[in-house]
Protein backbone atom coordinates (compact mmCIF):
# COMPACT_ATOMS: atom_id res chain seq x y z
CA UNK A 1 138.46 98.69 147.07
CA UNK A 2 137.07 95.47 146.18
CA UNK A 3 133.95 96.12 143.63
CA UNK A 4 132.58 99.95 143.69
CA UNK A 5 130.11 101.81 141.86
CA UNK A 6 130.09 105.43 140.76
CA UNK A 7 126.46 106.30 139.39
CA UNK A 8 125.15 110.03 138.41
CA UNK A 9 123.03 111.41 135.93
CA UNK A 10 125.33 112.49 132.74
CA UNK A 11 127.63 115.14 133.54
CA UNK A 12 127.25 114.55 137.21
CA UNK A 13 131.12 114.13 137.96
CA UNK A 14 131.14 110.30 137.51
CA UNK A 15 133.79 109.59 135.04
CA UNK A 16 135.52 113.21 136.62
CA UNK A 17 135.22 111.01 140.05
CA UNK A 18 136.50 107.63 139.39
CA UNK A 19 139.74 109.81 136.87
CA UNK A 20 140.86 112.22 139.65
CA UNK A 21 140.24 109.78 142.87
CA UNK A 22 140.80 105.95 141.58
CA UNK A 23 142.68 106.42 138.71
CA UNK A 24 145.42 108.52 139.14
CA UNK A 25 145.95 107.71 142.78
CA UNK A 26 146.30 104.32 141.82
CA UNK A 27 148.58 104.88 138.91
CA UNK A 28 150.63 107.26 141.11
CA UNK A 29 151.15 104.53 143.27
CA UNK A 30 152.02 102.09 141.02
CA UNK A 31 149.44 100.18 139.94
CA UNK A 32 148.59 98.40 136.66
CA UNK A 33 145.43 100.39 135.25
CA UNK A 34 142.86 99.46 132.95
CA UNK A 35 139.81 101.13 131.67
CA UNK A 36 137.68 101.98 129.00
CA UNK A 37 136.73 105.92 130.07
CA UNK A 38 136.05 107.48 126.51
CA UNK A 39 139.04 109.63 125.72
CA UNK A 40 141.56 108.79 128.32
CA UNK A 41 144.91 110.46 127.54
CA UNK A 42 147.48 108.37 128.30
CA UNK A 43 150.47 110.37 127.31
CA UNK A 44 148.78 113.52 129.17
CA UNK A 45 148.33 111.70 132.84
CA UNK A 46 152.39 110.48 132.02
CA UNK A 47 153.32 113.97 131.33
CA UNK A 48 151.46 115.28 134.75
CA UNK A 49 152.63 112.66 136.91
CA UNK A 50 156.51 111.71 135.43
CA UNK A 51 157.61 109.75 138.45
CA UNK A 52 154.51 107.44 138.88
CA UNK A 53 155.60 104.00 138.32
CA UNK A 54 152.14 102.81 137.47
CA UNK A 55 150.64 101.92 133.96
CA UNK A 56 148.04 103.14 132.28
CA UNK A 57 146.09 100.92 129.52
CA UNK A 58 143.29 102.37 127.68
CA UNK A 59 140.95 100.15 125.92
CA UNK A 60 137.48 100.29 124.16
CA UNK A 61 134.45 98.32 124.23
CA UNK A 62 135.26 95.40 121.91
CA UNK A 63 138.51 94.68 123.95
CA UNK A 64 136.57 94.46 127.20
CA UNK A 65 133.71 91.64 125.92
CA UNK A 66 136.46 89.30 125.08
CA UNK A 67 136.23 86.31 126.52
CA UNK A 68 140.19 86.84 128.25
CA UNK A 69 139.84 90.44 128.92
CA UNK A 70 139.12 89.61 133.11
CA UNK A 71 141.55 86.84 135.07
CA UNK A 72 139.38 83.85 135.34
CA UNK A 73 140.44 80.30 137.30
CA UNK A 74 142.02 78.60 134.84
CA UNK A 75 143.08 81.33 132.67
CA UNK A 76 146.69 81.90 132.26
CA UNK A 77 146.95 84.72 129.64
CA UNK A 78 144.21 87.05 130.14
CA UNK A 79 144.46 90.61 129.31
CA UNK A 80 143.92 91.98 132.61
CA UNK A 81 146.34 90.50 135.52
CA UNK A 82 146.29 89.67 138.52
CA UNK A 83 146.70 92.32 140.71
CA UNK A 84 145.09 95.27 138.66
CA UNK A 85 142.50 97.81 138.80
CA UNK A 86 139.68 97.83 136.21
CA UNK A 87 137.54 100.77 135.41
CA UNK A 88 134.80 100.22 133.45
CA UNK A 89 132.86 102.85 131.93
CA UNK A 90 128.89 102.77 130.34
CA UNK A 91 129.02 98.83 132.34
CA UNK A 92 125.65 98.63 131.41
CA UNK A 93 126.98 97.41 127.97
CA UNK A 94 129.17 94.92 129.65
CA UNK A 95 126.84 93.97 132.64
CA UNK A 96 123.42 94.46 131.39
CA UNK A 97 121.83 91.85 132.57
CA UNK A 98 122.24 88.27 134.31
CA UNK A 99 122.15 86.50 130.77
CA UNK A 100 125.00 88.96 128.98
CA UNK A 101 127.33 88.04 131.62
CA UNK A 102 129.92 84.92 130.80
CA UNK A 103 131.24 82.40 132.51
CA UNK A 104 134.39 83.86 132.49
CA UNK A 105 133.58 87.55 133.28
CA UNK A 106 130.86 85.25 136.57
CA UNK A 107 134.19 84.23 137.67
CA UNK A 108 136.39 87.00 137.81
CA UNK A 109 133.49 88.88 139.54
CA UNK A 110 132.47 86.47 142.36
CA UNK A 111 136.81 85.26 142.87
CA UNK A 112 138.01 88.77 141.73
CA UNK A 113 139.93 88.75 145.31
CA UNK A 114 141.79 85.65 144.73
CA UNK A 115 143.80 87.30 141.49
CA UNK A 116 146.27 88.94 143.56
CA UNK A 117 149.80 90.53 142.55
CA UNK A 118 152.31 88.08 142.62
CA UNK A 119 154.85 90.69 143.89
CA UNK A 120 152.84 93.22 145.52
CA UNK A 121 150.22 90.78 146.81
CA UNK A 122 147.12 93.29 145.87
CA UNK A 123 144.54 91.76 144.53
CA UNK A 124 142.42 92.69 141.04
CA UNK A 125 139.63 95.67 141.80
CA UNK A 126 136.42 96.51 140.20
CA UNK A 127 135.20 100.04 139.58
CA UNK A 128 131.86 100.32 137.53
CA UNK A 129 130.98 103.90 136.12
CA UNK A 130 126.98 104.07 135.36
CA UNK A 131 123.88 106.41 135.25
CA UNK A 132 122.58 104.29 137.51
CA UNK A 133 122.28 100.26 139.10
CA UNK A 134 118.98 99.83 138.14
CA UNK A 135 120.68 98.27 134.81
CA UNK A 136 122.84 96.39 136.04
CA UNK A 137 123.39 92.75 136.33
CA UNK A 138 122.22 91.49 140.02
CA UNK A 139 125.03 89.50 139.82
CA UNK A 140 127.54 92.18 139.58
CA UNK A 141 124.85 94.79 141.88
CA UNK A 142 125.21 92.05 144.87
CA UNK A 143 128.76 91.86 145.01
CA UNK A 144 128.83 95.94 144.95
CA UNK A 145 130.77 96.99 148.31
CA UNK A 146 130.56 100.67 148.08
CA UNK A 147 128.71 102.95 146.16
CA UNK A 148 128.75 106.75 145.35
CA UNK A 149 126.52 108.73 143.66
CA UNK A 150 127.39 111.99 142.17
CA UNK A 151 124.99 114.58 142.33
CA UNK A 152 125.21 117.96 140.13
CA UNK A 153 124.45 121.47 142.10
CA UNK A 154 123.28 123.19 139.84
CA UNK A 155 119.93 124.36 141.13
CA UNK A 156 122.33 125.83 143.51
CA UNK A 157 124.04 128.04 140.69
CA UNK A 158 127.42 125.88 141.49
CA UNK A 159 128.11 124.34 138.61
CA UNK A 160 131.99 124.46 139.87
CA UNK A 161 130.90 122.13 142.76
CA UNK A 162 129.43 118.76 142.89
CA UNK A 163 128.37 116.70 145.69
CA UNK A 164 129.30 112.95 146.47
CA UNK A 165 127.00 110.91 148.83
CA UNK A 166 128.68 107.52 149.86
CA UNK A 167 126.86 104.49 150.61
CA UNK A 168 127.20 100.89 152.01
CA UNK A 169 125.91 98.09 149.42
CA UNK A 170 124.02 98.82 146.28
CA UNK A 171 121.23 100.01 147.79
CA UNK A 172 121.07 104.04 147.65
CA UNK A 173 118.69 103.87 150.96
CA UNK A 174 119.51 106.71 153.78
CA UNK A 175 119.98 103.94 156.03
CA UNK A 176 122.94 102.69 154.09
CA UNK A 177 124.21 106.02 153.95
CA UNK A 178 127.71 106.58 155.12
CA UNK A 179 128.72 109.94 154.07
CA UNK A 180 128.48 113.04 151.82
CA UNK A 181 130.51 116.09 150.65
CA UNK A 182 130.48 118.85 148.24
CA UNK A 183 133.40 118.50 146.20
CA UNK A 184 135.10 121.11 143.64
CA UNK A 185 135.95 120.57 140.19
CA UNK A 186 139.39 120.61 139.02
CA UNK A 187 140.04 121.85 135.56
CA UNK A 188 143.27 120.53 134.86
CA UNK A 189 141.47 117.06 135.12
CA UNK A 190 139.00 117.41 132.43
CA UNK A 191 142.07 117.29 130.22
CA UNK A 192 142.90 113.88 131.05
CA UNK A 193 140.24 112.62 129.43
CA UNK A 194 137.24 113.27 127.44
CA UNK A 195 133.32 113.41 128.61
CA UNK A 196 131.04 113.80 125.20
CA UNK A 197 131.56 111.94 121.72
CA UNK A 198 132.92 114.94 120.04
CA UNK A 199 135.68 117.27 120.12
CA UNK A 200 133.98 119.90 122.74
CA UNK A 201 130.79 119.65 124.61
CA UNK A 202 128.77 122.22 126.42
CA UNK A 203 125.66 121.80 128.31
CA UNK A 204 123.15 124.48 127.47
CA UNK A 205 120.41 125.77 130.36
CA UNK A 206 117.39 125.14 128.41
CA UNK A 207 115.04 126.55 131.43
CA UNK A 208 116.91 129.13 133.84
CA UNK A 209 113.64 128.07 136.15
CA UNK A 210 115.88 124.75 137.27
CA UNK A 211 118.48 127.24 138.76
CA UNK A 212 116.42 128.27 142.58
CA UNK A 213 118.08 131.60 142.70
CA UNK A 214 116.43 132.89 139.36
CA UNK A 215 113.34 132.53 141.69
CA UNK A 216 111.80 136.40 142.10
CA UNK A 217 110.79 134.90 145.63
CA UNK A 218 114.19 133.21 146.77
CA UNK A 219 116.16 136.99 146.00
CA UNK A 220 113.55 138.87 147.48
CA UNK A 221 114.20 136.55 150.63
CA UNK A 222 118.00 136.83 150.06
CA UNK A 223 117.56 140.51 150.20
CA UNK A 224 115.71 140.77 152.97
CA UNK A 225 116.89 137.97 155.80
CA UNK A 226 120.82 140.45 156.06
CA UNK A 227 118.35 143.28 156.69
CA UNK A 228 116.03 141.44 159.55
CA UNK A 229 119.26 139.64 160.85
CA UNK A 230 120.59 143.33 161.30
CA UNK A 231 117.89 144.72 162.78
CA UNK A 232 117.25 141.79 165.13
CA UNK A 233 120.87 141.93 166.42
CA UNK A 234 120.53 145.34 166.72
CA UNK A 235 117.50 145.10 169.00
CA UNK A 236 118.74 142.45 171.09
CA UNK A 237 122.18 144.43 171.68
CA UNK A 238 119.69 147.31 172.75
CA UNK A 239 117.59 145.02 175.07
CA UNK A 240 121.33 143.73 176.82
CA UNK A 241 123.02 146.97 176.68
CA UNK A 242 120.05 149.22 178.72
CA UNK A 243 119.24 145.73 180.79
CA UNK A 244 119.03 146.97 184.63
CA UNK A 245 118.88 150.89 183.43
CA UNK A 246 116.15 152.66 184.68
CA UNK A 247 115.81 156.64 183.75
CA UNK A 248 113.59 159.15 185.10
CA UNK A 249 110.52 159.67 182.64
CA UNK A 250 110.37 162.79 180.61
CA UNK A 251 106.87 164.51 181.63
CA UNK A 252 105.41 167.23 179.75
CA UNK A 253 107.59 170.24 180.43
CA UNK A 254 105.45 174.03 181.98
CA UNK A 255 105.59 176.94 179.46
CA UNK A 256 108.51 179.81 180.98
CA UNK A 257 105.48 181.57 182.35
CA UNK A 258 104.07 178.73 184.68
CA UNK A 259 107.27 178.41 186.27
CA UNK A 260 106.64 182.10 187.90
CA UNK A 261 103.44 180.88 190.00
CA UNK A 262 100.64 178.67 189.99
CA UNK A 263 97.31 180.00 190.78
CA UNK A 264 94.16 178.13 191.54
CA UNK A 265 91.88 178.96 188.55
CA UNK A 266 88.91 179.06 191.05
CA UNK A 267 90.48 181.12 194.26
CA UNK A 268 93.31 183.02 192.24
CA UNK A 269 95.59 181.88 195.15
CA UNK A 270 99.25 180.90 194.96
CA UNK A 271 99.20 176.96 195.88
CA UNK A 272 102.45 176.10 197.85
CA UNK A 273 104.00 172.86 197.85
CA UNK A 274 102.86 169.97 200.27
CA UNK A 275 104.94 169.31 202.81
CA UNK A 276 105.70 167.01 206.11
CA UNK A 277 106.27 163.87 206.67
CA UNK A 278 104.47 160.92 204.43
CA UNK A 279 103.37 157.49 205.53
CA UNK A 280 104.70 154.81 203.42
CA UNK A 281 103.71 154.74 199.35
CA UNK A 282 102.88 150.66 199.90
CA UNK A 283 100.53 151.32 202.74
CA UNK A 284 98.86 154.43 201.62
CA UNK A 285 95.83 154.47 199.33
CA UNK A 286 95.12 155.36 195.86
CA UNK A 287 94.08 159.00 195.54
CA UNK A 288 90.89 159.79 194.22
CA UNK A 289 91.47 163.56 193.57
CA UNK A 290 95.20 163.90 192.37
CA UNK A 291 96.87 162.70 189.72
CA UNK A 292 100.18 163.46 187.98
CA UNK A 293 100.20 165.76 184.79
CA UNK A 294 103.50 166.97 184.47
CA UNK A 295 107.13 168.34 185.75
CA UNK A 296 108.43 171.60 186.23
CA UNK A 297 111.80 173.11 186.92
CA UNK A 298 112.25 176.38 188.79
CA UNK A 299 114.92 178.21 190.62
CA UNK A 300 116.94 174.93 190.23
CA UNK A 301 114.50 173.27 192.18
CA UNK A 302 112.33 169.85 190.33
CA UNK A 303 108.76 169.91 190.98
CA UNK A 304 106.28 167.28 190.05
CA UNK A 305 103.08 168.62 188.88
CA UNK A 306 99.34 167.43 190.04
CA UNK A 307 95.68 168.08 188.92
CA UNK A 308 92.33 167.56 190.04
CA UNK A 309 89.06 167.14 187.68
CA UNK A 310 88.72 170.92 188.77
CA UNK A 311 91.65 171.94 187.03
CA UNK A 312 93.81 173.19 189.97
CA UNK A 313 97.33 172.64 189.37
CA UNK A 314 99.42 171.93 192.37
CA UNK A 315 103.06 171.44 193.10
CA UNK A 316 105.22 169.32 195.03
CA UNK A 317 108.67 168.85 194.95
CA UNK A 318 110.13 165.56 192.73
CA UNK A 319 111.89 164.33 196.20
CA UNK A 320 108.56 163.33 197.30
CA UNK A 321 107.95 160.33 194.76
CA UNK A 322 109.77 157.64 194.07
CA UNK A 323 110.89 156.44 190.34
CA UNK A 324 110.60 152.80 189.57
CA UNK A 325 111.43 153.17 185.58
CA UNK A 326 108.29 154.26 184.36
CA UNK A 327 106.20 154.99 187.60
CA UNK A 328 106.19 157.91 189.29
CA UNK A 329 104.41 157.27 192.60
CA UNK A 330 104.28 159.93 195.46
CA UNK A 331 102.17 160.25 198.56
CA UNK A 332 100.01 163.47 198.93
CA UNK A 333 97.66 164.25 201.95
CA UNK A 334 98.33 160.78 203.19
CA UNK A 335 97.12 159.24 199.98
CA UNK A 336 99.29 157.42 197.23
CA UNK A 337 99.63 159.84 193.73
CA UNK A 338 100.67 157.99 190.17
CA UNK A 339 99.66 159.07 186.56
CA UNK A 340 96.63 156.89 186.78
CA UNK A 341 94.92 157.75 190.28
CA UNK A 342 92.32 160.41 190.27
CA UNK A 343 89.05 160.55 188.92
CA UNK A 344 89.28 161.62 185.45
């Protein structure tokens, strides 16, 4: 682990962080720990983990600024040994600048790999807990190996869930970015130790405006993206599901007493369907007297129905045109018939 930092804005998951994945792992497997987190309970971690043959050593401030608390060269008796890992919380108070920092503590930090176990062979780790780098020694920020910054997500409405980005150096640049995840909290570790100065501490929303989903906006888009995703799948099922179907266009249906004769309205005489043989539709020409106005069924027989600007209806039986999905085209007194030929 070498020396790692875990930075956040308060109640960002920082101390929550460095308890649930450096501490306890540690002392599960064994390890000497030492740390001043604010209201570590001892007793509580040895009751939830009875079989971990680690220690646990809580200490405060005072203890930590002492001139033997870190293993130094030279230093036989220090408070810390060889071999264990330190977590130290607020280390702006410790490591505030290149001036606060001793001799002693200059030593353990730059040779903090040469205190090793003398059983185990593991050597001494570092694990800083801050708001942030940007007030902390440059000493101790260049010898930083990993850093992770909690972030809260509560502009999200999770304020179950917190995310962890993970990054190379000191530096919080994208570049030096390694990874992130979205992590949940755990309740039972909250117990372990204690976050605020007091006996219970809440954080109060003081503008619900910080929270994106009390937007008006942001639900009205939440209510409506289901209902265009919907209808958009809907469609395009439609579109696949008909793809390559053509059916025969519905044309105006004749009244019950059209289908008994047609009559020209100028002659009075009963037209009879064309018949006899028809050139091609591609070769023939547009019509400029007939055009298709409707369909007609009678005696079980389809007829397709034309009209001239004079009115005369005429009929001619459907076999005579061809249907290419929407377009009916036919060929009448060698001359090609759609909905659109004609002079209108």
């Amino acid at each position: 682990m070498a020396i790692s930092a875990y930075i956040g804005i308060p109640g960002s998951g920082k101390s929550y962080e460095a308890v649930s994945n450096v501490i306890l792992p540690a002392f599960q497997n064994g390890r000497r720990v030492v740390t001043n987190i604010y209201g570590v309970n001892v007793d509580k971690i040895r009751a939830l983990y009875p079989d971990a043959a680690g220690e646990l050593v809580a200490v405060d401030n005072d203890t930590v600024l002492q001139t033997d608390f870190f293993p130094y060269k030279g230093c036989e008796n220090s408070f810390c040994h060889p071999g264990d890992l330190i977590v130290i919380d607020e280390a702006w108070r410790i490591f505030g600048s290149d001036k606060d920092i001793t001799p002693q503590q200059k030593s353990f930090i730059a040779e903090h790999r040469h205190f090793t176990h003398p059983e185990t062979g593991i050597s001494c780790d570092l694990v800083i807990v801050n708001q942030s780098l940007s007030n902390i020694a440059r000493f101790l920020k260049d010898k930083i190996e990993t850093t992770y910054r909690m972030r809260k997500l509560k502009a999200l409405g999770l304020n179950k869930h917190y995310c962890v980005d993970v990054y190379s150096g000191h530096k919080i640049y994208k570049s030096n970015q390694i990874t992130t995840s979205r992590n949940k909290y755990d309740p039972k570790i909250f117990t372990l130790y204690q976050s605020y100065d007091g006996v219970n501490g809440t954080e109060k929303q003081t503008d619900k405006r910080q929270n994106i989903f009390n937007s008006g906006k942001v639900r009205f888009f939440l209510v409506l993206f289901p209902i265009m995703f919907l209808v958009s799948g809907y469609l395009i099922w439609s579109f696949f599901a008909n793809f390559g179907h053509t059916d025969t266009p519905k044309l105006p249906q004749t009244s019950a007493e059209s289908r008994a004769q047609l009559t020209d309205s100028a002659t009075k005489k009963v037209l009879t369907p064309a018949t006899g043989n028809l050139p091609p539709i591609e070769s023939a020409p547009l019509s400029v007297e007939w055009r298709i106005s409707g369909k007609m069924v009678a005696d079980g027989k389809s007829f397709i129905l034309l009209t001239n600007n004079a009115g005369v209806l005429r009929a001619v039986p459907a076999s005579s045109f061809n249907y290419k999905g929407l377009l009916i085209t036919g060929v009448i007194d060698g001359e090609r018939v759609t909905l659109y030929t004609g002079k209108k």
